[in-house]
PDB file of N, CA and C in Angstrom:
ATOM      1  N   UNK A   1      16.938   2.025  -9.649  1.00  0.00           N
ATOM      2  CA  UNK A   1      15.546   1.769  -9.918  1.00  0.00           C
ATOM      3  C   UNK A   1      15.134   0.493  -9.183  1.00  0.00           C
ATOM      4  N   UNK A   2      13.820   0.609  -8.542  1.00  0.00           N
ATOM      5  CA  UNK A   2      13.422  -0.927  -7.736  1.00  0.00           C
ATOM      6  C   UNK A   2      13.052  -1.531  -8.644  1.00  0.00           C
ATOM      7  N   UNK A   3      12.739  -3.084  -8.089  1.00  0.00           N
ATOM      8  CA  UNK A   3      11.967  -3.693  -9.296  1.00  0.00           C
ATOM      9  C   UNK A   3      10.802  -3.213  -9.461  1.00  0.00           C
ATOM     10  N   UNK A   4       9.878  -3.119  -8.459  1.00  0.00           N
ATOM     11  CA  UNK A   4       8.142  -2.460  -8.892  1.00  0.00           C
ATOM     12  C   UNK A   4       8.290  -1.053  -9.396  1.00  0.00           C
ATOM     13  N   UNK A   5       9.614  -0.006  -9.818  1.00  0.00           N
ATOM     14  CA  UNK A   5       9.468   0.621 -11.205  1.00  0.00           C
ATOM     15  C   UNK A   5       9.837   0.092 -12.081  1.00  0.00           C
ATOM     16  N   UNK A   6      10.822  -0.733 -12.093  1.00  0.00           N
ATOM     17  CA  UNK A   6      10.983  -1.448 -13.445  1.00  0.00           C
ATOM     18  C   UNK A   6       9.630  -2.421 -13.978  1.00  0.00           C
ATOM     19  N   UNK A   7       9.461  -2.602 -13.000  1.00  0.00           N
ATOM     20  CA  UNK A   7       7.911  -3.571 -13.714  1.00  0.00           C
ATOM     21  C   UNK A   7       6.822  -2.647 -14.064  1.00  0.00           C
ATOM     22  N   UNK A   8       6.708  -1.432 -13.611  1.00  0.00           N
ATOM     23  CA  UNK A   8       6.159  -0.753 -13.979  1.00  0.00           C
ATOM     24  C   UNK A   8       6.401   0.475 -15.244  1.00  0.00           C
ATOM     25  N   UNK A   9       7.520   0.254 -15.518  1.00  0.00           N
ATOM     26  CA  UNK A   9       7.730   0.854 -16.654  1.00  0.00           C
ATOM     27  C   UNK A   9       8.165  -0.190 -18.143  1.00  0.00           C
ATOM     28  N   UNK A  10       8.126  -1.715 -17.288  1.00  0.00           N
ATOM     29  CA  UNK A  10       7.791  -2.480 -18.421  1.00  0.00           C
ATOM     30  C   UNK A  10       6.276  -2.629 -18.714  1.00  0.00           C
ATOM     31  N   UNK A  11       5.295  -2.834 -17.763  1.00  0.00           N
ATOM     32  CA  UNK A  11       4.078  -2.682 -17.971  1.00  0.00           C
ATOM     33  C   UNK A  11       3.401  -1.474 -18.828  1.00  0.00           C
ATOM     34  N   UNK A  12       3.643  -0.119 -18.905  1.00  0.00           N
ATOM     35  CA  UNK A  12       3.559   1.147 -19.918  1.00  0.00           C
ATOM     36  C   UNK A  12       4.384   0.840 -21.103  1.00  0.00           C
ATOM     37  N   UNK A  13       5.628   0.048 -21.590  1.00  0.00           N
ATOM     38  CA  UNK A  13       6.273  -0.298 -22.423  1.00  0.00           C
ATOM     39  C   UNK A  13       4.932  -0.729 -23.262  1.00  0.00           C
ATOM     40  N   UNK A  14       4.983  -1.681 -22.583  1.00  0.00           N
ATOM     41  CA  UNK A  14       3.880  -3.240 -23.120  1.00  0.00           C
ATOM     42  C   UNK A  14       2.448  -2.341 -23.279  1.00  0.00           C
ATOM     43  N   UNK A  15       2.266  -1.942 -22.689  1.00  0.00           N
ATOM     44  CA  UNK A  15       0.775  -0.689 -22.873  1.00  0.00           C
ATOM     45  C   UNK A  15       1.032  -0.130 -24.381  1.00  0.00           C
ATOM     46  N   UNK A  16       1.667   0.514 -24.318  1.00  0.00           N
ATOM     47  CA  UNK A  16       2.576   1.792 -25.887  1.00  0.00           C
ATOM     48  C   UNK A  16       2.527   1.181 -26.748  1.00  0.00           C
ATOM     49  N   UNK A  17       3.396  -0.062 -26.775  1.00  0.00           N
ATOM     50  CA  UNK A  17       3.252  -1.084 -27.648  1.00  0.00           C
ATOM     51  C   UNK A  17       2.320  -1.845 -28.452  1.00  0.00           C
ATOM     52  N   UNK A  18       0.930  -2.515 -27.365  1.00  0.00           N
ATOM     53  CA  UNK A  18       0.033  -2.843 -28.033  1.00  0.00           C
ATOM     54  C   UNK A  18      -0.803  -1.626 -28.714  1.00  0.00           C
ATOM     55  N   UNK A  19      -0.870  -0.265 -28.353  1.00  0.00           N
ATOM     56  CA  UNK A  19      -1.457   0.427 -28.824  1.00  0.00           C
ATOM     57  C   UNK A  19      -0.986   0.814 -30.224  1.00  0.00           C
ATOM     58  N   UNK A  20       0.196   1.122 -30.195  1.00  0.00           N
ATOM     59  CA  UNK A  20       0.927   1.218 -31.600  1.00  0.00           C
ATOM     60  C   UNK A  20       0.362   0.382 -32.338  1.00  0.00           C
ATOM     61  N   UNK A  21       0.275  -1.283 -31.950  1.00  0.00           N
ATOM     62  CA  UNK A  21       0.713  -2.142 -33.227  1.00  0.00           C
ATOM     63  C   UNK A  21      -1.271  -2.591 -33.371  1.00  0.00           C
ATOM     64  N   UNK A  22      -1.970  -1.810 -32.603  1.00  0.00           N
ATOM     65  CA  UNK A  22      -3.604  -2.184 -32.611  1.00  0.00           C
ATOM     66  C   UNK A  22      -3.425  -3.660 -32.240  1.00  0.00           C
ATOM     67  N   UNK A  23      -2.878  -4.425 -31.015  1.00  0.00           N
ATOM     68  CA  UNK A  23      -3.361  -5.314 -31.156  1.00  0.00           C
ATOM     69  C   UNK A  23      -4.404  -5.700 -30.740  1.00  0.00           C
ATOM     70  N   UNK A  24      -5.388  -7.134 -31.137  1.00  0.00           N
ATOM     71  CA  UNK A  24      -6.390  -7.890 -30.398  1.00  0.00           C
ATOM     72  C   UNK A  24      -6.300  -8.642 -29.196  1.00  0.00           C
ATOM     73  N   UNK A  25      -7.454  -8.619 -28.373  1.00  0.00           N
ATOM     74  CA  UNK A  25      -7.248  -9.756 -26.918  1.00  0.00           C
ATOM     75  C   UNK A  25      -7.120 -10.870 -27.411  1.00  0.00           C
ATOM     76  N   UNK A  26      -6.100 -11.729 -26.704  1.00  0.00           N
ATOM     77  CA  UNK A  26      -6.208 -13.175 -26.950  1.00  0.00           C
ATOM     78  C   UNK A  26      -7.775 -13.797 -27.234  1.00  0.00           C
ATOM     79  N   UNK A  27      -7.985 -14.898 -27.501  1.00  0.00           N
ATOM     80  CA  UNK A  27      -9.043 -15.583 -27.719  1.00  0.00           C
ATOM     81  C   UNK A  27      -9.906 -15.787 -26.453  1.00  0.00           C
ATOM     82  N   UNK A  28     -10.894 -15.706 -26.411  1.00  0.00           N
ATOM     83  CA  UNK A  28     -11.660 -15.666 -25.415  1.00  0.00           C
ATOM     84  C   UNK A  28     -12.142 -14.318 -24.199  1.00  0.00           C
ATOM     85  N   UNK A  29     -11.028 -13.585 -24.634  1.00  0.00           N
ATOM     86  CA  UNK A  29     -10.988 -12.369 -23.602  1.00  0.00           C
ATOM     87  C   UNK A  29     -11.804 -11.312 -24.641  1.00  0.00           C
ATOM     88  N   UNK A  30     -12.150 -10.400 -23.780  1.00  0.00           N
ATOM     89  CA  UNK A  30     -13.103  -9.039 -24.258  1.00  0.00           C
ATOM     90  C   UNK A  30     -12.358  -7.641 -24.091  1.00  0.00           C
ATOM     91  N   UNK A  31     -12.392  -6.626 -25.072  1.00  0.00           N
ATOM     92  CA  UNK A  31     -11.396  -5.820 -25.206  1.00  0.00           C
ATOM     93  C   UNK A  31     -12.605  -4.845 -24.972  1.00  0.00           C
ATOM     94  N   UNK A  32     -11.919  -3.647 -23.628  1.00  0.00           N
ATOM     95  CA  UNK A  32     -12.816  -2.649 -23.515  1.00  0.00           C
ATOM     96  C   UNK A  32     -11.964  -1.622 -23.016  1.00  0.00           C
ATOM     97  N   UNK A  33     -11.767  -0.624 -24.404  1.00  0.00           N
ATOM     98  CA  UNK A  33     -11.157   0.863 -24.203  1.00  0.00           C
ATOM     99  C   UNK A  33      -9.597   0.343 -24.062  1.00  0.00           C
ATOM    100  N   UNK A  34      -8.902  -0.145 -25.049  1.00  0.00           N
ATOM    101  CA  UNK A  34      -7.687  -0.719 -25.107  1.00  0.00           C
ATOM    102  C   UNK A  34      -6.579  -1.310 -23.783  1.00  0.00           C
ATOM    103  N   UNK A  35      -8.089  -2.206 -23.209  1.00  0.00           N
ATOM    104  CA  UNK A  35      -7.498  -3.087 -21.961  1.00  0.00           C
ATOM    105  C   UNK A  35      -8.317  -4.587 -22.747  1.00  0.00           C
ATOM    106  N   UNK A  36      -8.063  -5.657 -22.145  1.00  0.00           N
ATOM    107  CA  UNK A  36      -8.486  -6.751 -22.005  1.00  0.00           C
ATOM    108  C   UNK A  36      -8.611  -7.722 -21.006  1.00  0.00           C
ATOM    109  N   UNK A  37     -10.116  -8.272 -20.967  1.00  0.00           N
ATOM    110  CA  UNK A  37     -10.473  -8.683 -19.671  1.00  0.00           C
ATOM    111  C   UNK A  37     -10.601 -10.125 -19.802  1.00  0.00           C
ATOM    112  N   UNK A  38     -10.753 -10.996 -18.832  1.00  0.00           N
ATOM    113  CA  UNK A  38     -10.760 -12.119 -19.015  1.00  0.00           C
ATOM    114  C   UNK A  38     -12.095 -12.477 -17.958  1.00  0.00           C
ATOM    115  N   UNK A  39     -13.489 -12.649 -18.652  1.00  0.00           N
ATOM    116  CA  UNK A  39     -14.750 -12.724 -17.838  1.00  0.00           C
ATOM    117  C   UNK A  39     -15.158 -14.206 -17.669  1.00  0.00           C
ATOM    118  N   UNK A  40     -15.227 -14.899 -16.144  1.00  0.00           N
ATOM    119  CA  UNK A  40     -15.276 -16.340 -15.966  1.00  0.00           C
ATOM    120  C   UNK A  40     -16.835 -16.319 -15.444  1.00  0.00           C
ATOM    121  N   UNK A  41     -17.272 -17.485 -15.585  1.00  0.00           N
ATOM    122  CA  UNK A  41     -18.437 -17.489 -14.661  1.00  0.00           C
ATOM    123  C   UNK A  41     -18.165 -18.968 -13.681  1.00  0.00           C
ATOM    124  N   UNK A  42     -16.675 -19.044 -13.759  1.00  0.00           N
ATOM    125  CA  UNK A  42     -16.596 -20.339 -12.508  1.00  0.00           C
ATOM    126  C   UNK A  42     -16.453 -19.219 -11.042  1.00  0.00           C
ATOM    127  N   UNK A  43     -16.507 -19.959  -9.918  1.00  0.00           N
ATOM    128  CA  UNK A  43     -16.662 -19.789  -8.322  1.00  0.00           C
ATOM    129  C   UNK A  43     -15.062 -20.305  -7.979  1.00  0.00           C
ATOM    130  N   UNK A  44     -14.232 -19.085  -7.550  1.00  0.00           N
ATOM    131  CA  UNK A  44     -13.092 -19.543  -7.233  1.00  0.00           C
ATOM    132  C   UNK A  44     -12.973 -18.504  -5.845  1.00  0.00           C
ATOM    133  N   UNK A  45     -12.096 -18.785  -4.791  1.00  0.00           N
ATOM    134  CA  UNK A  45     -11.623 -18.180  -3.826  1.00  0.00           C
ATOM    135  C   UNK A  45     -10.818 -17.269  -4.099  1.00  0.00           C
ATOM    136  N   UNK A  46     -10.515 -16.071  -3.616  1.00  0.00           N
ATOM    137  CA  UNK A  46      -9.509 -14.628  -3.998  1.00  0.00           C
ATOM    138  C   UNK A  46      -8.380 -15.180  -4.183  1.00  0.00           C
ATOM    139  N   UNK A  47      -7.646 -16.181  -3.555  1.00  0.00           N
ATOM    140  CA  UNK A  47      -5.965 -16.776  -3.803  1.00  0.00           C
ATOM    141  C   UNK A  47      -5.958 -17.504  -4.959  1.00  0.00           C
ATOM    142  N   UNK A  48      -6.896 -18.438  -5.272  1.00  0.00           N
ATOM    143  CA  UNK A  48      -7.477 -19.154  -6.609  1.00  0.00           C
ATOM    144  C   UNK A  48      -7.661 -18.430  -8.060  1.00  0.00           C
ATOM    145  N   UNK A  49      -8.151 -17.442  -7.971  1.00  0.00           N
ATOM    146  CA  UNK A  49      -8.275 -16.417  -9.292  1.00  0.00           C
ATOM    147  C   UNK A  49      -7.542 -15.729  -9.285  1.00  0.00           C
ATOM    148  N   UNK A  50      -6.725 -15.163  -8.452  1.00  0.00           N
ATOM    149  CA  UNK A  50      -5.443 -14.296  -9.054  1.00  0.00           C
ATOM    150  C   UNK A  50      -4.142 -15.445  -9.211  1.00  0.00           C
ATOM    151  N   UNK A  51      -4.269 -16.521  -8.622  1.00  0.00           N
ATOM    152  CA  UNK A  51      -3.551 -17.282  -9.416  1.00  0.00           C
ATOM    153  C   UNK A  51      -4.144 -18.275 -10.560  1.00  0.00           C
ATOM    154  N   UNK A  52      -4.975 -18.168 -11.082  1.00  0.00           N
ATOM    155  CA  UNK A  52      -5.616 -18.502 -12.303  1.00  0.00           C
ATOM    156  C   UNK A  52      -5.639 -17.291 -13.297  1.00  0.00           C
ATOM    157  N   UNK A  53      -5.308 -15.683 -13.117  1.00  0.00           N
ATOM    158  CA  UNK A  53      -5.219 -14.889 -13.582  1.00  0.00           C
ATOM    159  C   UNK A  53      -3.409 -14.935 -14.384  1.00  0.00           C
ATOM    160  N   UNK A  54      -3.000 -15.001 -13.151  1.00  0.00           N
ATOM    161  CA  UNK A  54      -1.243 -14.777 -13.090  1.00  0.00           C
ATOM    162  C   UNK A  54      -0.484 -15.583 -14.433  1.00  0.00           C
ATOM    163  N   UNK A  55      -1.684 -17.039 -14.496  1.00  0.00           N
ATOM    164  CA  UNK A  55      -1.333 -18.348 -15.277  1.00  0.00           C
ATOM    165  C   UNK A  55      -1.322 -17.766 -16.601  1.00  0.00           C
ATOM    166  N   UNK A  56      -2.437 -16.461 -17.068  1.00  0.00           N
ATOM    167  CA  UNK A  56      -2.241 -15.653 -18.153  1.00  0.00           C
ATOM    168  C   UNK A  56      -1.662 -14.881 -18.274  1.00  0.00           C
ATOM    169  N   UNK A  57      -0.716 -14.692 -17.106  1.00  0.00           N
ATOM    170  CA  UNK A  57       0.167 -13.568 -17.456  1.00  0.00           C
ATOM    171  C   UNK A  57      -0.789 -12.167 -17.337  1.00  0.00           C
ATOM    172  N   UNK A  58      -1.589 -12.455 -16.253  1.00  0.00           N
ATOM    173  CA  UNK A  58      -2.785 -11.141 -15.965  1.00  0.00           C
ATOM    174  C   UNK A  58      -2.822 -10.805 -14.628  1.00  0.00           C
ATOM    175  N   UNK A  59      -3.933 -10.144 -14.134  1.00  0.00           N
ATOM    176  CA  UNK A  59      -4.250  -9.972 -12.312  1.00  0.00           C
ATOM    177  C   UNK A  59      -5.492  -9.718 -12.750  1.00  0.00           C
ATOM    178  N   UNK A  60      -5.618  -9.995 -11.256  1.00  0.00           N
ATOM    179  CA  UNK A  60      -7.535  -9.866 -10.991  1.00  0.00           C
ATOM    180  C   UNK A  60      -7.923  -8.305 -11.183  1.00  0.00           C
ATOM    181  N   UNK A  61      -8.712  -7.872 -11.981  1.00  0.00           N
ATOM    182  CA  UNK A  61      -9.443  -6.588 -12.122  1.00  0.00           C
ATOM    183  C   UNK A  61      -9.339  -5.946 -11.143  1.00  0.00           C
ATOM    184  N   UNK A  62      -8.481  -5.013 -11.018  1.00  0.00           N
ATOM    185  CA  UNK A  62      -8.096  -3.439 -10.107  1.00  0.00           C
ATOM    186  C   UNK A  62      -9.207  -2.461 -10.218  1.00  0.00           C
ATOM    187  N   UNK A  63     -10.122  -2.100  -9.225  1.00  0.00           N
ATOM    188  CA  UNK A  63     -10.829  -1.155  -9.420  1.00  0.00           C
ATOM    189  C   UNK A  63     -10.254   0.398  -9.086  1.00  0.00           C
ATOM    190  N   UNK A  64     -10.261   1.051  -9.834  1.00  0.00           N
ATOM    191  CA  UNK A  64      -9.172   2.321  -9.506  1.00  0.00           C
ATOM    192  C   UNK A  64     -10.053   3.274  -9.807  1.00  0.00           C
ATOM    193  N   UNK A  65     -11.140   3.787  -8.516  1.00  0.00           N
ATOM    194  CA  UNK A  65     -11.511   4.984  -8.393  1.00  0.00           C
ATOM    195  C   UNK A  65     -11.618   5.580  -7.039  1.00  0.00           C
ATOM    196  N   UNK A  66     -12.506   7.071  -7.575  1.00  0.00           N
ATOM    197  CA  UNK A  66     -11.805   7.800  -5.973  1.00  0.00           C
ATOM    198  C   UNK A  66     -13.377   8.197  -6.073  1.00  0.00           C
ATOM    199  N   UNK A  67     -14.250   7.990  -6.661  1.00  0.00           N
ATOM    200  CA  UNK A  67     -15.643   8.490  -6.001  1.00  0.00           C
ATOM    201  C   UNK A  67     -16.222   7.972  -4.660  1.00  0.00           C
ATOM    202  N   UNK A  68     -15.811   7.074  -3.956  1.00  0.00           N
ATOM    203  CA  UNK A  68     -16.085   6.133  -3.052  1.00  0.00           C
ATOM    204  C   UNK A  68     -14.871   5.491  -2.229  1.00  0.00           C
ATOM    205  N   UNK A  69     -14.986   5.228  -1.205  1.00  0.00           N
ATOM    206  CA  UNK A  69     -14.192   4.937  -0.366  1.00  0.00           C
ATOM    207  C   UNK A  69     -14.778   4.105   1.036  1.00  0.00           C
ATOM    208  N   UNK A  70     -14.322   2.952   1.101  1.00  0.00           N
ATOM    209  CA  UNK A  70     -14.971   2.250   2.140  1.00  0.00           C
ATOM    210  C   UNK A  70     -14.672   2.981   3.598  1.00  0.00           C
ATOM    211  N   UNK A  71     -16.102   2.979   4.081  1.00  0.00           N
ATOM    212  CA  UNK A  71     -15.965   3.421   5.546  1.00  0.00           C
ATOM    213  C   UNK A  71     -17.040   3.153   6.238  1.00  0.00           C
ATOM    214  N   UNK A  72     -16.927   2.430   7.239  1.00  0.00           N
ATOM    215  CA  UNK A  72     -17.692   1.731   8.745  1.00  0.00           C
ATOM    216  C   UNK A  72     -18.359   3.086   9.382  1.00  0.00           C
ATOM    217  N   UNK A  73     -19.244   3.217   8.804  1.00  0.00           N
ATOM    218  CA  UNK A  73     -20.295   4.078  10.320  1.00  0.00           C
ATOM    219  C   UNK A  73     -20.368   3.850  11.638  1.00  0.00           C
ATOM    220  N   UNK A  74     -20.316   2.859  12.113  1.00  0.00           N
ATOM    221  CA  UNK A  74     -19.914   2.666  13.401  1.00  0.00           C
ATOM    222  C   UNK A  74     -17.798   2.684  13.891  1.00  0.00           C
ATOM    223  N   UNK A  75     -17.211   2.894  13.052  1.00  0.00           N
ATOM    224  CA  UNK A  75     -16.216   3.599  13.153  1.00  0.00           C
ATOM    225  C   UNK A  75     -14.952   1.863  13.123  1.00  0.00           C
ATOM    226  N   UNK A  76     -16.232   0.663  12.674  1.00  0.00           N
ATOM    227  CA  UNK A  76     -14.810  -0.451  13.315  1.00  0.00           C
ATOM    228  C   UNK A  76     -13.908  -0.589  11.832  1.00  0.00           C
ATOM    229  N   UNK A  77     -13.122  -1.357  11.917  1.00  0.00           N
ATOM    230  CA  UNK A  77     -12.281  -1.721  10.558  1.00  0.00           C
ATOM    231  C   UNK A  77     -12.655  -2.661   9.755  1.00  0.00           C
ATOM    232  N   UNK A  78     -14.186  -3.607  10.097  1.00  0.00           N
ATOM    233  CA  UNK A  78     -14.559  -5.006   9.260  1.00  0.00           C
ATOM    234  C   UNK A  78     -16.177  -4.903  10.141  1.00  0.00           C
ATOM    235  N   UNK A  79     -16.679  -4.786   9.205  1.00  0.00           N
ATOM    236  CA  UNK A  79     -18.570  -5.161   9.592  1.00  0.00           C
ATOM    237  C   UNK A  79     -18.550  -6.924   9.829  1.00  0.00           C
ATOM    238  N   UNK A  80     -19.744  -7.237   9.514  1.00  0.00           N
ATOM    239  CA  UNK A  80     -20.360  -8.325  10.408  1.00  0.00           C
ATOM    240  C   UNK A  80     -19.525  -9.326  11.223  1.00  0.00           C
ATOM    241  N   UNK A  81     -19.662  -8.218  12.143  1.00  0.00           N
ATOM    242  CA  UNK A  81     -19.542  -8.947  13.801  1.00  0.00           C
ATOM    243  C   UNK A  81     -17.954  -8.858  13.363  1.00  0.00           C
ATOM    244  N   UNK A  82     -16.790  -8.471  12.678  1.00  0.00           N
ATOM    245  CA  UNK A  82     -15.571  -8.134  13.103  1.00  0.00           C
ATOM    246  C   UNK A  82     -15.101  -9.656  12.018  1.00  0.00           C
ATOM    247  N   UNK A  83     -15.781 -10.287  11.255  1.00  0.00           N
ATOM    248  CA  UNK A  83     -15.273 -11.513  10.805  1.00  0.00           C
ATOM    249  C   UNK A  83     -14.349 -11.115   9.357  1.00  0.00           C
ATOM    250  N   UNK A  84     -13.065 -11.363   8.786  1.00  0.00           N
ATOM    251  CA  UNK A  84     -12.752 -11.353   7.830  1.00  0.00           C
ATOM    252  C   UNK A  84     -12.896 -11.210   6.841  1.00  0.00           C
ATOM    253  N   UNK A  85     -13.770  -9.786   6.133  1.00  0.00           N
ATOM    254  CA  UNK A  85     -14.345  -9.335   5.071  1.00  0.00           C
ATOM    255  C   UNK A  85     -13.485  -8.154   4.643  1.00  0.00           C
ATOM    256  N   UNK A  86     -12.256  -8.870   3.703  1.00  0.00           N
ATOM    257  CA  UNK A  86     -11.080  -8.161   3.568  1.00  0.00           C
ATOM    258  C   UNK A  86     -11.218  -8.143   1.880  1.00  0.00           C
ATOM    259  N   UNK A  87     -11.798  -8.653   1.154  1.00  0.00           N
ATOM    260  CA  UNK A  87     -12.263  -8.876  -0.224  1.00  0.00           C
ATOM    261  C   UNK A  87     -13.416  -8.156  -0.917  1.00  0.00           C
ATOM    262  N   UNK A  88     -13.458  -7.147  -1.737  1.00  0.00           N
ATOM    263  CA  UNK A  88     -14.862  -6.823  -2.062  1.00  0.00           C
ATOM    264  C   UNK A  88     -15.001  -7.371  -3.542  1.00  0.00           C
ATOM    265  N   UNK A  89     -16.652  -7.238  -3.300  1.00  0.00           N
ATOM    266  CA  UNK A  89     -17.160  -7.655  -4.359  1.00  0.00           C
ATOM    267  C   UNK A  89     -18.211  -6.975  -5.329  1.00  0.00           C
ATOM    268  N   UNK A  90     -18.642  -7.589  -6.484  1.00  0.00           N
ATOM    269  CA  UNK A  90     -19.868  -6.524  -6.983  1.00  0.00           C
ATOM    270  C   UNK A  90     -20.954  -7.861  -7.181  1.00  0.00           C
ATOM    271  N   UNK A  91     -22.037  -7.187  -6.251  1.00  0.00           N
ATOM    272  CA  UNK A  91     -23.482  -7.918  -6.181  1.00  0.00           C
ATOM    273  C   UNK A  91     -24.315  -7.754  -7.447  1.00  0.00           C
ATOM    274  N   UNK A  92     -24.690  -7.983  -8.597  1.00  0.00           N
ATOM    275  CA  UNK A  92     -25.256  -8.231  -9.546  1.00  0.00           C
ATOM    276  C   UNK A  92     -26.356  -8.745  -9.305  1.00  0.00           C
ATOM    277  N   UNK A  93     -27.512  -7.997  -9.395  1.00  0.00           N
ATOM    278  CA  UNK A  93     -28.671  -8.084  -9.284  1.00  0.00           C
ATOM    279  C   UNK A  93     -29.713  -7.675 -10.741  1.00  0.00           C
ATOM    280  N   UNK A  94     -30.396  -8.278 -11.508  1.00  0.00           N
ATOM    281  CA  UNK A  94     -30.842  -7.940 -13.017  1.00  0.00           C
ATOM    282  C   UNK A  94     -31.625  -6.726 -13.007  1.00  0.00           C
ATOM    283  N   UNK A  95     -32.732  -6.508 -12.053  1.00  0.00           N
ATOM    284  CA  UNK A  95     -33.525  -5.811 -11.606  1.00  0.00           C
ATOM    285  C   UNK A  95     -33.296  -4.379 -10.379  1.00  0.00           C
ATOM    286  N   UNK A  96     -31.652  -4.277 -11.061  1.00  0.00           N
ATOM    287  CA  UNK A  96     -31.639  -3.211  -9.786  1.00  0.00           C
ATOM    288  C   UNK A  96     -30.162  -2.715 -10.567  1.00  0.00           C
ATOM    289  N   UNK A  97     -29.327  -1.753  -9.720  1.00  0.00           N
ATOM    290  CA  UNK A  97     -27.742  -1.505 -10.672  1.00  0.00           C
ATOM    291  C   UNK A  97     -26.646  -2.012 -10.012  1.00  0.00           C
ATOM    292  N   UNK A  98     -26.485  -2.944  -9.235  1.00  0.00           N
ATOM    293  CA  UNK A  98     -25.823  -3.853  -7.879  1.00  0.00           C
ATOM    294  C   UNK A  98     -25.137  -2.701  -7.402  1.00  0.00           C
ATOM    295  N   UNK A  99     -24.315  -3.727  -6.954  1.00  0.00           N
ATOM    296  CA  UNK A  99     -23.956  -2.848  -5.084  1.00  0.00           C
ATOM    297  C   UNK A  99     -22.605  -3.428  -5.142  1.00  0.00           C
ATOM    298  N   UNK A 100     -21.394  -2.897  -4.438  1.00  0.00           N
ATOM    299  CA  UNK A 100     -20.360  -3.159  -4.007  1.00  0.00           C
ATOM    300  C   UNK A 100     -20.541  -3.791  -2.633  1.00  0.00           C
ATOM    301  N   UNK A 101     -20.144  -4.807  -1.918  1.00  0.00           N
ATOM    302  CA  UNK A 101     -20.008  -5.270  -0.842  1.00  0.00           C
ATOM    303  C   UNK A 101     -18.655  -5.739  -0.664  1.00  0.00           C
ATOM    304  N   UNK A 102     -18.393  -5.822   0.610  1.00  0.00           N
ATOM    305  CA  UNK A 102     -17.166  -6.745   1.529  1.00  0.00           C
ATOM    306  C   UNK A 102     -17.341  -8.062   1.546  1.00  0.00           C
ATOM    307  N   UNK A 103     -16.587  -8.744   1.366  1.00  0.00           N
ATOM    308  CA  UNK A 103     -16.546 -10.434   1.534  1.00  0.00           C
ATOM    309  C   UNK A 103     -15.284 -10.842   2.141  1.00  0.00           C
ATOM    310  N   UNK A 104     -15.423 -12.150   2.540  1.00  0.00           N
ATOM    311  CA  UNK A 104     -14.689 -12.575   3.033  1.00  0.00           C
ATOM    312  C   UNK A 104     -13.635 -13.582   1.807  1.00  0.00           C
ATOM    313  N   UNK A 105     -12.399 -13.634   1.762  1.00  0.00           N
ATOM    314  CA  UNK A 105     -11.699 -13.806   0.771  1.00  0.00           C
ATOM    315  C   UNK A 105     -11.708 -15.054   0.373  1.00  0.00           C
ATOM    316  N   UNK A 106     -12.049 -16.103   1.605  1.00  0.00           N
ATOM    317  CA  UNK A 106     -11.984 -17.141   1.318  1.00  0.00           C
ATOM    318  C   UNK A 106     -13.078 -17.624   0.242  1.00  0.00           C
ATOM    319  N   UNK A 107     -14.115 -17.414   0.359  1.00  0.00           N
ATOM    320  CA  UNK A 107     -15.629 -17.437  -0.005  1.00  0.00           C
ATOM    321  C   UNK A 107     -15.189 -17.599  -1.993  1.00  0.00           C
ATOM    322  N   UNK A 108     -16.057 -18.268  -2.750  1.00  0.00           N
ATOM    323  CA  UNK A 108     -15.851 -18.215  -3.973  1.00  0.00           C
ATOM    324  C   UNK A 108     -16.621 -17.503  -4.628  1.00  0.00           C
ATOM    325  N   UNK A 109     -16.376 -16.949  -5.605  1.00  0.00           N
ATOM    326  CA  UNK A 109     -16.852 -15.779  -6.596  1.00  0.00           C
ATOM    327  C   UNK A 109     -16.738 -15.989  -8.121  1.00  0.00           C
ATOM    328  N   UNK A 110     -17.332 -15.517  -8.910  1.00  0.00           N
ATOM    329  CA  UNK A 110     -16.868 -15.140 -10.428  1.00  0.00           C
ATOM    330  C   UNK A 110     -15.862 -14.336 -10.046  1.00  0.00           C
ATOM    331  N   UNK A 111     -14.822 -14.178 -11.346  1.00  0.00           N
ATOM    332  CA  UNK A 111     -13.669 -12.990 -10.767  1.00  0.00           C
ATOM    333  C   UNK A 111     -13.489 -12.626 -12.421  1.00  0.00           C
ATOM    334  N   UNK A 112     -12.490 -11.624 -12.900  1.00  0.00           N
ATOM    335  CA  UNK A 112     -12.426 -11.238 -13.806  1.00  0.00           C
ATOM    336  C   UNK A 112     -10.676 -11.050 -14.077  1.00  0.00           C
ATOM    337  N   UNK A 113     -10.117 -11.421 -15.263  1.00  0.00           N
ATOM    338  CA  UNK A 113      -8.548 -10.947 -15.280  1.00  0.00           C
ATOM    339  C   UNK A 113      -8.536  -9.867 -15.925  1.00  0.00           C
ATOM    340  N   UNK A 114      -7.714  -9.012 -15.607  1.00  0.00           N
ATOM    341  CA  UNK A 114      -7.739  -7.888 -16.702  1.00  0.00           C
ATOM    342  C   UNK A 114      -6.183  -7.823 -16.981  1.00  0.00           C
ATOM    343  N   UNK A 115      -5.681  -7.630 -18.256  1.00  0.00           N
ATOM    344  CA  UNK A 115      -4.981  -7.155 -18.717  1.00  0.00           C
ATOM    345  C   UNK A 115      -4.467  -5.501 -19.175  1.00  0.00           C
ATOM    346  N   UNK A 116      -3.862  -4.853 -18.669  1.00  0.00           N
ATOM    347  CA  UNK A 116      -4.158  -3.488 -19.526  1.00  0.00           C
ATOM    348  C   UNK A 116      -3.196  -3.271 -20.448  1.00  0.00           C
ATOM    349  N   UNK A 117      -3.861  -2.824 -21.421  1.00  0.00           N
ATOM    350  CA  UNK A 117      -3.635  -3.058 -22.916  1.00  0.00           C
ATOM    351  C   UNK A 117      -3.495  -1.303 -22.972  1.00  0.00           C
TER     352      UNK A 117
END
C-alpha cells in the first residue's frame, strides 16, 4: 500500500468515525452536510492559506465537480497575455451569482479550510 492510500483510507476512517460518534466542528468553523469549513475573511496568498489551513490539520477547499471544466477558446494554456493564472477563484458579487475566475497564485484572497467530516 502507498502512503497516499494509506492516507486515504485514514482520511474515510476519520470520515466513518465522526459520523458515527455525530461529532461537532471545532469552534469557529461551520458544519455543512457532515464536512467542516473554516471561513476567513483575511487576504492571504495560495502558499499562505494552505499552510494556515494545514496548521488545523485541514486543506484549502477542493472543488470537486465535473459540470465545468476550464478551457481557453483561443486554444492557449493561461489567458491574460500568458501570465501565471494557475489559481482559481470565486468572484462574489451581491447583486449578481459570481463567477469562477483564474488568478494568479501569488495574489491574496479570502480562502476557506475545509475539513471533511
Amino acid at each position: 500500500m502507498t502512503k497516499e492510500e494509506d492516507k486515504k483510507l485514514q482520511k474515510e476512517k476519520e470520515n466513518l468515525n465522526k459520523k458515527i460518534k455525530g461529532r461537532r466542528c471545532p469552534e469557529g468553523w461551520r458544519e455543512f452536510e457532515f464536512s467542516c469549513y473554516y471561513i476567513t475573511n483575511e487576504n492571504k496568498t495560495w502558499m499562505q492559506s494552505t499552510e494556515e489551513c494545514q496548521e488545523f490539520g485541514a486543506d484549502l477547499v477542493i472543488i470537486n465537480i465535473t459540470e465545468w471544466t476550464w478551457k481557453w477558446v483561443d486554444g492557449q494554456p493561461n489567458g491574460n497575455n500568458g501570465t501565471d493564472q494557475d489559481c482559481g477563484e470565486f468572484v462574489y458579487h451581491p447583486t449578481s451569482q459570481g463567477w469562477w475566475n483564474d488568478e494568479k497564485c501569488c495574489n491574496k484572497q479570502n480562502w476557506i479550510c475545509g475539513e471533511i467530516g
